[in-house]
PDB file of N, CA and C in Angstrom:
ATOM      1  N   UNK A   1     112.132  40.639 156.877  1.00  0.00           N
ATOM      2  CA  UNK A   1     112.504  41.630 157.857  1.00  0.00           C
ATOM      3  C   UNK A   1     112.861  40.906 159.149  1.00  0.00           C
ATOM      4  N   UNK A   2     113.992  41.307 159.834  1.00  0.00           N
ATOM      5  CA  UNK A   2     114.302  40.686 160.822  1.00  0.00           C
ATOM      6  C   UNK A   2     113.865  41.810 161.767  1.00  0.00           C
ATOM      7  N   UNK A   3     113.123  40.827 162.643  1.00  0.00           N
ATOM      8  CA  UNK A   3     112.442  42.025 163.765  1.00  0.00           C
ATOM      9  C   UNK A   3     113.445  42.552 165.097  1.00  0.00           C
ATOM     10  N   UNK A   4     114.396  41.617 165.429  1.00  0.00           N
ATOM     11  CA  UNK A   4     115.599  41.671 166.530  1.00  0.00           C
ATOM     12  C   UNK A   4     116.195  42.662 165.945  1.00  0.00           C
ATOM     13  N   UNK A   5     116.320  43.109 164.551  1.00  0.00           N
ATOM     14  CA  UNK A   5     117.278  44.191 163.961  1.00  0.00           C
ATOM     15  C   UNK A   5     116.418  45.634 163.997  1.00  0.00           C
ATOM     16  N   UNK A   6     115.196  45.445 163.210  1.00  0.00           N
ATOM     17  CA  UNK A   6     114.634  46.369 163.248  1.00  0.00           C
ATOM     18  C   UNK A   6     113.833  47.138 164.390  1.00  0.00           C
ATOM     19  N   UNK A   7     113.446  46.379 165.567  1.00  0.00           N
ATOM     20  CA  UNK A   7     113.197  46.800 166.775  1.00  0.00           C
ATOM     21  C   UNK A   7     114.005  48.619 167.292  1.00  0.00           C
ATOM     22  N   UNK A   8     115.283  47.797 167.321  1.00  0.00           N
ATOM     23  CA  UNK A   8     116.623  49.114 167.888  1.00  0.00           C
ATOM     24  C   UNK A   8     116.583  50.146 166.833  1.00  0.00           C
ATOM     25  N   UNK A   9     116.412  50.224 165.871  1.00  0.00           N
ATOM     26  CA  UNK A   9     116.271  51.244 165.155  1.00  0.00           C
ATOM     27  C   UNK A   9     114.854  52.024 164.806  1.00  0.00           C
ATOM     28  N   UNK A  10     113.639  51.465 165.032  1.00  0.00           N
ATOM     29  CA  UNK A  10     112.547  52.213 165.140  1.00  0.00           C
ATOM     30  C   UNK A  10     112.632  52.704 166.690  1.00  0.00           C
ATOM     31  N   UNK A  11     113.029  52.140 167.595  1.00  0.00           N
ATOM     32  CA  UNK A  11     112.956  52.852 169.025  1.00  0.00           C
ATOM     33  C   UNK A  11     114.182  54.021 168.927  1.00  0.00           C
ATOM     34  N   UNK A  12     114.704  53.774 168.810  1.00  0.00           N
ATOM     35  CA  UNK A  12     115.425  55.214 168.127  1.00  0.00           C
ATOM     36  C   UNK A  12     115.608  56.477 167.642  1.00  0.00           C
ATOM     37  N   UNK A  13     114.414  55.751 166.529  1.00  0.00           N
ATOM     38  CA  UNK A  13     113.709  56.674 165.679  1.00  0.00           C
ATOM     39  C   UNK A  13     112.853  57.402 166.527  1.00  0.00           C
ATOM     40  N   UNK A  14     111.991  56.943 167.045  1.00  0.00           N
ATOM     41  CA  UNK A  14     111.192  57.211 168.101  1.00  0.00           C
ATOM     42  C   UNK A  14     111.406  58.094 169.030  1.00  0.00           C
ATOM     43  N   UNK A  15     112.524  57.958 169.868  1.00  0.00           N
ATOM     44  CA  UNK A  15     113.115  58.792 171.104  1.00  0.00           C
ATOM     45  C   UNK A  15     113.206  60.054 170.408  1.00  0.00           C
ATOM     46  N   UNK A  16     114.470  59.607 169.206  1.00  0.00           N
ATOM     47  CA  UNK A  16     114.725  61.293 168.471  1.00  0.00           C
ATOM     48  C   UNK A  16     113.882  61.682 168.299  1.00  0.00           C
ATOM     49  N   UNK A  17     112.490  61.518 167.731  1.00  0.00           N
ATOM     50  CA  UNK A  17     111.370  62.336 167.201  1.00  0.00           C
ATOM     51  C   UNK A  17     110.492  63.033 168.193  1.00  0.00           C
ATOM     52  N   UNK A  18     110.444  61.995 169.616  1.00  0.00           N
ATOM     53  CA  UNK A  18     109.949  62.713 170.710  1.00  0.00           C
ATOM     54  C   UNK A  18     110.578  63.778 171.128  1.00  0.00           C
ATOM     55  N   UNK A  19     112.125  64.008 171.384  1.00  0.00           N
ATOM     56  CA  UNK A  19     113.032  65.053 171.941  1.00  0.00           C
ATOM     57  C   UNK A  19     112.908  65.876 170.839  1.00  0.00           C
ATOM     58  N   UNK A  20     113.095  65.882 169.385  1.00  0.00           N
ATOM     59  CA  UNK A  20     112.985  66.831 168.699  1.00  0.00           C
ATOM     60  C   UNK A  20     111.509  67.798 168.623  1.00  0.00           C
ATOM     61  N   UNK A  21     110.336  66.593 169.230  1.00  0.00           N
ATOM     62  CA  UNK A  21     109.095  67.103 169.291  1.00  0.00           C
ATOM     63  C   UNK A  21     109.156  68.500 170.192  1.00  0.00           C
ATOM     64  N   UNK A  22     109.316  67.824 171.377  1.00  0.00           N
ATOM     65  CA  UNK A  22     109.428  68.694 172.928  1.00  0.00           C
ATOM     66  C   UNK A  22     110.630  69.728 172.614  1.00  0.00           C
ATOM     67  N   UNK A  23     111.880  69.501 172.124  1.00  0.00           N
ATOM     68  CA  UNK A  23     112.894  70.931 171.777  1.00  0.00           C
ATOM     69  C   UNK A  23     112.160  71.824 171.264  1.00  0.00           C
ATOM     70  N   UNK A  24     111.334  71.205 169.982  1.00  0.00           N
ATOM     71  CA  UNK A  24     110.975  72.763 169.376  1.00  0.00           C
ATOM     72  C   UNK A  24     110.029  73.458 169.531  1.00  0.00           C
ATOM     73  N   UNK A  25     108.531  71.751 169.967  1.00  0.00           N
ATOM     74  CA  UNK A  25     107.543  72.791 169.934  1.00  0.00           C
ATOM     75  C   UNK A  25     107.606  73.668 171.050  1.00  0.00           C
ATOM     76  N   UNK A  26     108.542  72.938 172.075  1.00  0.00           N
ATOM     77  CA  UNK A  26     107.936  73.546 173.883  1.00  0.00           C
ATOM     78  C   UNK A  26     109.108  74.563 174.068  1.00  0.00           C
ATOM     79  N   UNK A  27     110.316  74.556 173.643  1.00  0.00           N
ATOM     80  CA  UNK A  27     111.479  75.375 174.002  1.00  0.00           C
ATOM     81  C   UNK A  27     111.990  76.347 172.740  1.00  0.00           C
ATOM     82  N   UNK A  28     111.537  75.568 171.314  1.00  0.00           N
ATOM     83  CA  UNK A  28     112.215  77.121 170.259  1.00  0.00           C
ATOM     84  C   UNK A  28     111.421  78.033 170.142  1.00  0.00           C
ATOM     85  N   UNK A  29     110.291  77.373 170.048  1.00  0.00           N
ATOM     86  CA  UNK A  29     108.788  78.513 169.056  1.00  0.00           C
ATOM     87  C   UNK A  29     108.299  79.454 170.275  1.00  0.00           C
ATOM     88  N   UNK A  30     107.881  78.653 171.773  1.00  0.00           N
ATOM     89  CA  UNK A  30     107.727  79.148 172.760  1.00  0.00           C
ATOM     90  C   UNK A  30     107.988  78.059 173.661  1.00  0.00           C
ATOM     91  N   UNK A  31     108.396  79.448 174.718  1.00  0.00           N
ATOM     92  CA  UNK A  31     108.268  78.169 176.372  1.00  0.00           C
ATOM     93  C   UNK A  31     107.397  78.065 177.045  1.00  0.00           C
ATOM     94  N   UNK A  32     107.516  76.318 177.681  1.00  0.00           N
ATOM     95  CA  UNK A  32     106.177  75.989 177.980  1.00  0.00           C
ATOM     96  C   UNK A  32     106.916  74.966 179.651  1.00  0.00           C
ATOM     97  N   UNK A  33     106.362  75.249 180.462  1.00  0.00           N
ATOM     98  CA  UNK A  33     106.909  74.300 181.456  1.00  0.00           C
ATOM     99  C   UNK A  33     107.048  72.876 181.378  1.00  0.00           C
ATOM    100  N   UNK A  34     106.014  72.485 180.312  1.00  0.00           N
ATOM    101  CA  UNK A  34     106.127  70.896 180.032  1.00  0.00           C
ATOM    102  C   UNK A  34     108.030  70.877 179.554  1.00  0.00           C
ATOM    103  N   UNK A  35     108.261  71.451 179.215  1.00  0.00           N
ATOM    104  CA  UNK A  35     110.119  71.566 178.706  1.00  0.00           C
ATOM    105  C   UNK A  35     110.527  71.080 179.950  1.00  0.00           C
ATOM    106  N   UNK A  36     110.244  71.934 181.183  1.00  0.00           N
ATOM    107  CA  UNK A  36     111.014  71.526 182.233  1.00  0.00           C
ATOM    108  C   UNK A  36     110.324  70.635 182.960  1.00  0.00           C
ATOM    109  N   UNK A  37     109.663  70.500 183.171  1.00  0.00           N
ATOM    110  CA  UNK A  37     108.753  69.245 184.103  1.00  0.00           C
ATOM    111  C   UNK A  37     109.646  67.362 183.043  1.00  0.00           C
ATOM    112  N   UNK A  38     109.778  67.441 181.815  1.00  0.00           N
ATOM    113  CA  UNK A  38     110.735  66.615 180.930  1.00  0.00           C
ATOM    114  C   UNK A  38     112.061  66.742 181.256  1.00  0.00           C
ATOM    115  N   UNK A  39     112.318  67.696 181.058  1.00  0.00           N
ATOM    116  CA  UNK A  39     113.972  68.039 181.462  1.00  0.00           C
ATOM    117  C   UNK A  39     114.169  67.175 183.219  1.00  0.00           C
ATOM    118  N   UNK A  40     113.450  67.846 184.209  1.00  0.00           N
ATOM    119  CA  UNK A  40     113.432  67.681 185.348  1.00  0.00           C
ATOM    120  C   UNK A  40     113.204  66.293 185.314  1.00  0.00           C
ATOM    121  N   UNK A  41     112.271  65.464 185.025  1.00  0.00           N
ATOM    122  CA  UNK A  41     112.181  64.346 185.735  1.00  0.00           C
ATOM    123  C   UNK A  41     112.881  63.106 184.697  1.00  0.00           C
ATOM    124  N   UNK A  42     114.159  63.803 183.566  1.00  0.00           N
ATOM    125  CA  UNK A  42     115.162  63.161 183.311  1.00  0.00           C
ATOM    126  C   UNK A  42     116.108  62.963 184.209  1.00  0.00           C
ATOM    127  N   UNK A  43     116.785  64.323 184.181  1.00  0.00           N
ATOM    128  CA  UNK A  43     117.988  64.441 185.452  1.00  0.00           C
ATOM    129  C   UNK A  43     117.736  63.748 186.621  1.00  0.00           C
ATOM    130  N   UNK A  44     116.455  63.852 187.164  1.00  0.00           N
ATOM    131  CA  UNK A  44     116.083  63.294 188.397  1.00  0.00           C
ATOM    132  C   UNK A  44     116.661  61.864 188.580  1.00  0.00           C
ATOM    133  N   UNK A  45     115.516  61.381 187.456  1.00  0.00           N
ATOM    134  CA  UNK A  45     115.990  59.724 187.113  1.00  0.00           C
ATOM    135  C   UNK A  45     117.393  59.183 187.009  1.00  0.00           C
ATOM    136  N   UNK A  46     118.222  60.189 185.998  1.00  0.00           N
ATOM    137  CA  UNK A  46     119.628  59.657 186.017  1.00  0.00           C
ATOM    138  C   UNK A  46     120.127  60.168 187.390  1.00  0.00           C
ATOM    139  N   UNK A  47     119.767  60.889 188.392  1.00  0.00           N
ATOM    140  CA  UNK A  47     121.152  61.363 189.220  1.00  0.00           C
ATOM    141  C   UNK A  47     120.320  59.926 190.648  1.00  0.00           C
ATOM    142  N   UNK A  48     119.191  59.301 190.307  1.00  0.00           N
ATOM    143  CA  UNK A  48     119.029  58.350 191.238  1.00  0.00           C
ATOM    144  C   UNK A  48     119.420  56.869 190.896  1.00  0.00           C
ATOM    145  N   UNK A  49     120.261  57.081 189.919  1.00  0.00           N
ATOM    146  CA  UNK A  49     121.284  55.783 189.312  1.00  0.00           C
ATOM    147  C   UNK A  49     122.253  55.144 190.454  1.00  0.00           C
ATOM    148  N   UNK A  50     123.291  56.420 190.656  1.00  0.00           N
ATOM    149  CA  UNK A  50     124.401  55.806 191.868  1.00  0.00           C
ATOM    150  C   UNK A  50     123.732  55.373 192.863  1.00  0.00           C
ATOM    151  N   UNK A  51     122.417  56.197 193.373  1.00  0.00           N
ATOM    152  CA  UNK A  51     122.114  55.403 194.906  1.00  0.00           C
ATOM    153  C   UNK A  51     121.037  54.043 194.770  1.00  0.00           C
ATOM    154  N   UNK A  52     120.631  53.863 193.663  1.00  0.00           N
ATOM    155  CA  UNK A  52     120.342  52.439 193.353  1.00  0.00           C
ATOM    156  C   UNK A  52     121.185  51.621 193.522  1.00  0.00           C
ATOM    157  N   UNK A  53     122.323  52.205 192.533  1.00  0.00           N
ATOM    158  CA  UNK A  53     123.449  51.153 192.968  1.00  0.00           C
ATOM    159  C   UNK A  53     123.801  50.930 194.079  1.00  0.00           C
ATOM    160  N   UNK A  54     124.477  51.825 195.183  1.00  0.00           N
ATOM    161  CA  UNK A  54     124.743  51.596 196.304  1.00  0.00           C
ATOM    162  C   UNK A  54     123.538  50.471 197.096  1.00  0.00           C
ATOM    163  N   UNK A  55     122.140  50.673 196.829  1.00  0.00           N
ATOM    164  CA  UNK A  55     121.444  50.164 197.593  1.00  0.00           C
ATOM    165  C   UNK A  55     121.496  48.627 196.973  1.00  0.00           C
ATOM    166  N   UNK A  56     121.476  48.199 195.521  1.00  0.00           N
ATOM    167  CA  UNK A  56     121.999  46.786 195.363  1.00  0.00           C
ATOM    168  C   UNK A  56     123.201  46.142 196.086  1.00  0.00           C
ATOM    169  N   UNK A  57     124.486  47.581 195.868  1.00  0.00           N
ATOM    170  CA  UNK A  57     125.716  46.236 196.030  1.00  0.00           C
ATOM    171  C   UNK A  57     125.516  46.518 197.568  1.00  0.00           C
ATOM    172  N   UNK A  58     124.830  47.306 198.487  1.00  0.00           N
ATOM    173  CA  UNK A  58     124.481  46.529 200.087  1.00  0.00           C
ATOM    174  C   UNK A  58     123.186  45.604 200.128  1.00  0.00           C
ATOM    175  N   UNK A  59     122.794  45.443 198.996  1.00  0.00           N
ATOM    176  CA  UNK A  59     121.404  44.360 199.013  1.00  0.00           C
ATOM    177  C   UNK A  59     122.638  42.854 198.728  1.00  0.00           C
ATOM    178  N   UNK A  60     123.276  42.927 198.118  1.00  0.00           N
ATOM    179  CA  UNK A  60     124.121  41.256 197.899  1.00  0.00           C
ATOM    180  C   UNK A  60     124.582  41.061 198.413  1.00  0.00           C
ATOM    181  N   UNK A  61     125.852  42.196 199.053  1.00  0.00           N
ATOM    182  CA  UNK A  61     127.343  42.176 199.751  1.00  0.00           C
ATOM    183  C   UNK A  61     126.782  41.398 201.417  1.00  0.00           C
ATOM    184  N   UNK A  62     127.258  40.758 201.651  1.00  0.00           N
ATOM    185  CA  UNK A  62     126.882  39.798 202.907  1.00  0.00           C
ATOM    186  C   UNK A  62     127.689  40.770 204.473  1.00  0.00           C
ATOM    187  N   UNK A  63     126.574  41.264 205.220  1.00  0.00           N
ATOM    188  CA  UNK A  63     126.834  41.989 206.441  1.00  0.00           C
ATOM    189  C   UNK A  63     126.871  43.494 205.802  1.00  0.00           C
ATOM    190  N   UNK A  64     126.528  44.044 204.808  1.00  0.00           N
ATOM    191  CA  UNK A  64     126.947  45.330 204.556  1.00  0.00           C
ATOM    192  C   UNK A  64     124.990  46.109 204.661  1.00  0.00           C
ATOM    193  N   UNK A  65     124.642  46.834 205.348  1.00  0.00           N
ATOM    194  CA  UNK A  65     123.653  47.290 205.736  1.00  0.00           C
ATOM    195  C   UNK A  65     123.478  48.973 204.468  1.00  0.00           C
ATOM    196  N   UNK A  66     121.976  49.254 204.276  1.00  0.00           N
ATOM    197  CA  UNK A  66     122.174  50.336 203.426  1.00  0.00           C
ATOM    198  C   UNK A  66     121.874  51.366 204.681  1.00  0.00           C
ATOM    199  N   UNK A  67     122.614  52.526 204.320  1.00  0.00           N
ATOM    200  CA  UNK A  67     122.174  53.584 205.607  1.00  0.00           C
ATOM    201  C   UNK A  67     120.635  53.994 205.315  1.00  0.00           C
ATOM    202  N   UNK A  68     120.070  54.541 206.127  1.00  0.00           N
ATOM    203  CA  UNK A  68     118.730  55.177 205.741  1.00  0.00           C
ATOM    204  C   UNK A  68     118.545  56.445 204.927  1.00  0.00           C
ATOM    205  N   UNK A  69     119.713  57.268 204.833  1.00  0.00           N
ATOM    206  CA  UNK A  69     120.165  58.688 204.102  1.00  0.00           C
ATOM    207  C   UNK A  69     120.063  58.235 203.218  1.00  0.00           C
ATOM    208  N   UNK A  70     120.511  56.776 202.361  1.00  0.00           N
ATOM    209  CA  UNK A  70     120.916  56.580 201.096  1.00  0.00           C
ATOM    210  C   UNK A  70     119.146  56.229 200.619  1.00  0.00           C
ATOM    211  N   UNK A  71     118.643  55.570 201.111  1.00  0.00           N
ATOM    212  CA  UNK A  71     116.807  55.322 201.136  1.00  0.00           C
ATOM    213  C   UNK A  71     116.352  56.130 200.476  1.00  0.00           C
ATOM    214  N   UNK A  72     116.204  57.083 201.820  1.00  0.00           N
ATOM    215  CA  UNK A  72     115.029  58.283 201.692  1.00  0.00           C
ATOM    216  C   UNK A  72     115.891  59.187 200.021  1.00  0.00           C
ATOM    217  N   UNK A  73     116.957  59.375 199.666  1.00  0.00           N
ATOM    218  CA  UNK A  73     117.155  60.461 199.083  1.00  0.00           C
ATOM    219  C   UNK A  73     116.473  59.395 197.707  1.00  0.00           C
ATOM    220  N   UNK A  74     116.885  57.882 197.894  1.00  0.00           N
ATOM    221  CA  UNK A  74     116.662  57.451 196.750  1.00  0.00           C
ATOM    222  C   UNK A  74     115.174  57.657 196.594  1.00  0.00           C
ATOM    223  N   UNK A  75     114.648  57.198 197.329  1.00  0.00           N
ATOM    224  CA  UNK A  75     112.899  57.231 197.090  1.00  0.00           C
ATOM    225  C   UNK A  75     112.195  58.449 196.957  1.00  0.00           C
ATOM    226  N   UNK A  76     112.733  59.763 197.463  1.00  0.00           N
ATOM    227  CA  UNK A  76     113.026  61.225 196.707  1.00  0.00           C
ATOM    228  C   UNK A  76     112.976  61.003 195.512  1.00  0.00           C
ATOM    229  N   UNK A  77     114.296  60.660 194.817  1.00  0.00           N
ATOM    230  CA  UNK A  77     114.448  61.268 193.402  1.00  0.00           C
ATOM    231  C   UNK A  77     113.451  60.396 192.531  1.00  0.00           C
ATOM    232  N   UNK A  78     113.290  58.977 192.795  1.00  0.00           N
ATOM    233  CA  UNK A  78     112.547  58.215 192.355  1.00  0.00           C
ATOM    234  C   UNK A  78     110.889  58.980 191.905  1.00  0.00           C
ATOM    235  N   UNK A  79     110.358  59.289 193.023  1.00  0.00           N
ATOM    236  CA  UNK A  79     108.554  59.457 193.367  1.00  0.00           C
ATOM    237  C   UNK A  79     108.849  61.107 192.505  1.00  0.00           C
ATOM    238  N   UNK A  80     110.234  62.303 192.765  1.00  0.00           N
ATOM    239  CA  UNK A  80     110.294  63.357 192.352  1.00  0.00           C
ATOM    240  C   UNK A  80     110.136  63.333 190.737  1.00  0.00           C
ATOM    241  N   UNK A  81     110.948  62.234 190.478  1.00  0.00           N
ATOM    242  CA  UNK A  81     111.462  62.131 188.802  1.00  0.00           C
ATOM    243  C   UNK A  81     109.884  61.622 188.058  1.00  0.00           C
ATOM    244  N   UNK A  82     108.912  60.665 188.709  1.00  0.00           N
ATOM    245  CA  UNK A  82     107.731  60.469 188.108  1.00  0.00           C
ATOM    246  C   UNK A  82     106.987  61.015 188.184  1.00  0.00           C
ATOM    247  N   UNK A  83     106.958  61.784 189.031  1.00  0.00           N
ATOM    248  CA  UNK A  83     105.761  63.298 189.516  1.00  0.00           C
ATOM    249  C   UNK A  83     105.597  63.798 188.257  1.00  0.00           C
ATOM    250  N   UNK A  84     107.299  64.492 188.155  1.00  0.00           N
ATOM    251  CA  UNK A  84     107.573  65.475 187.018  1.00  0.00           C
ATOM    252  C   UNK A  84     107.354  64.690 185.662  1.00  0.00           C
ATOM    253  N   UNK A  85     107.499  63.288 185.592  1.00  0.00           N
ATOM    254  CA  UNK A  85     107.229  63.008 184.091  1.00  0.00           C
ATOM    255  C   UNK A  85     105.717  62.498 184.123  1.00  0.00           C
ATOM    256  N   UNK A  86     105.114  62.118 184.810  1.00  0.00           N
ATOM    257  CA  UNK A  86     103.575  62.066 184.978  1.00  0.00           C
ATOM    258  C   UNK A  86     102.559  63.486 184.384  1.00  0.00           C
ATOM    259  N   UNK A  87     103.685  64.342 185.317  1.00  0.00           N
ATOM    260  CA  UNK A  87     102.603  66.012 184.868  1.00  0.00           C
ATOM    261  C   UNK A  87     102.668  66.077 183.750  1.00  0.00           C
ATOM    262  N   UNK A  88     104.021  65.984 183.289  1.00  0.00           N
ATOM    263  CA  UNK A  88     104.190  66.410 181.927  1.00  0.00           C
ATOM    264  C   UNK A  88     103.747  65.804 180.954  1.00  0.00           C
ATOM    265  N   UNK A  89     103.775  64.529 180.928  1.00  0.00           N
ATOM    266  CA  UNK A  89     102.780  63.841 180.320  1.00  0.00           C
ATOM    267  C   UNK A  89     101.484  64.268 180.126  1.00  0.00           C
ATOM    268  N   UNK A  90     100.884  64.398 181.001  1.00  0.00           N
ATOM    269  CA  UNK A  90      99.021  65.111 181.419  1.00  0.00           C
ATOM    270  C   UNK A  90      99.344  66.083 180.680  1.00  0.00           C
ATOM    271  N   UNK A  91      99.992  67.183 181.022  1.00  0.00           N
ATOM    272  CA  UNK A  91     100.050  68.751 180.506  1.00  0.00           C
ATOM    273  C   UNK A  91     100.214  68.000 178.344  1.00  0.00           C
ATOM    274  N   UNK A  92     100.891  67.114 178.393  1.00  0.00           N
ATOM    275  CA  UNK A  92     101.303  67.081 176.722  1.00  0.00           C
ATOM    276  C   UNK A  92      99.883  66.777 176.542  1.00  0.00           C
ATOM    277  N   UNK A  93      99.620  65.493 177.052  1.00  0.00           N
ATOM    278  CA  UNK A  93      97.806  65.196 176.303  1.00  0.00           C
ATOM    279  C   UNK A  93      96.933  66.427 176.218  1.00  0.00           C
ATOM    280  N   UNK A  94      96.855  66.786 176.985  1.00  0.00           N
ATOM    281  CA  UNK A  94      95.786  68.095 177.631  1.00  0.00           C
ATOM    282  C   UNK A  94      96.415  69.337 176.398  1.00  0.00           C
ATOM    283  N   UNK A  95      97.560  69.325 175.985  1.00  0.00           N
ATOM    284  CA  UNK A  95      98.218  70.780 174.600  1.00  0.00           C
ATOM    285  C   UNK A  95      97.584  69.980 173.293  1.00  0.00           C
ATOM    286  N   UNK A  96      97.898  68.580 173.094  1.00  0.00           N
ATOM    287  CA  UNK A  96      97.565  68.159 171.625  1.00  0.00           C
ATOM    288  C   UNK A  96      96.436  67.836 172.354  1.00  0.00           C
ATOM    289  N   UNK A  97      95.296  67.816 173.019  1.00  0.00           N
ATOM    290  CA  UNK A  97      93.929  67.805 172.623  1.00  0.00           C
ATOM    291  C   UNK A  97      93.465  68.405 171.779  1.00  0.00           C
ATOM    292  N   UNK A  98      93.538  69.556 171.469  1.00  0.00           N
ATOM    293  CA  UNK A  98      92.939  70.232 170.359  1.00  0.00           C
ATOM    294  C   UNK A  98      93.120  69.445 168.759  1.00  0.00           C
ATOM    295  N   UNK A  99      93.866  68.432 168.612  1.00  0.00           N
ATOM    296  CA  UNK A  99      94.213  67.785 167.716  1.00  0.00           C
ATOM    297  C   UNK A  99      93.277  67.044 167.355  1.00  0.00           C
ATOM    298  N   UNK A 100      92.506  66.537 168.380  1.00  0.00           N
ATOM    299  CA  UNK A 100      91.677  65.297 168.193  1.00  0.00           C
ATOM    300  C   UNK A 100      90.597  65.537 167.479  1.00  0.00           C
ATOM    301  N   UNK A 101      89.771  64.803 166.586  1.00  0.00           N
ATOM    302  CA  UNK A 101      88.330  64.990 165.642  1.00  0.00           C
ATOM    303  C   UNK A 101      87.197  64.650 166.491  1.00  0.00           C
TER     304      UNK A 101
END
């Protein structure tokens, strides 16, 4: 077994099985806010992509300063996006407790 090969395809496996977890148990059968507290502190994460970037290419670019608007919104979505996947996390342990022996 080559492990460099098989790595990318069990993490894979993985992701799908988590999202298919959270689609059905939390959003088909019933809704549960853990859906959105997941949902939420996805979007969060991806929409604080561009202002990362911006804040690298003024971290290299020589004389180019980052404004402070671009900061604060980043460190917003950042602390917002782990809030929401922190809770949700807690809230998932705290639903499959009842699982445990």
């Amino acid at each position: 077994m080559k492990v460099m090969r098989v790595i990318p395809l069990i993490s894979i496996l993985l992701f799908r099985a988590f999202f298919r977890r959270i689609w059905t148990r939390y959003f088909k059968r019933g809704f549960h806010p853990l859906f959105l507290l997941y949902l939420l502190g996805i979007v969060l994460s991806l929409a604080s992509i561009p202002f990362l970037v911006e804040i690298l290419r003024n971290l290299f670019v020589a004389g180019s300063v980052t404004p402070n608007s671009v900061l604060l919104i980043y460190i917003f979505l950042v602390i917002s996006s782990l809030q929401s996947l922190f809770f949700a996390m807690w809230m998932d342990i705290q639903d499959n407790d009842r699982l445990q022996i």
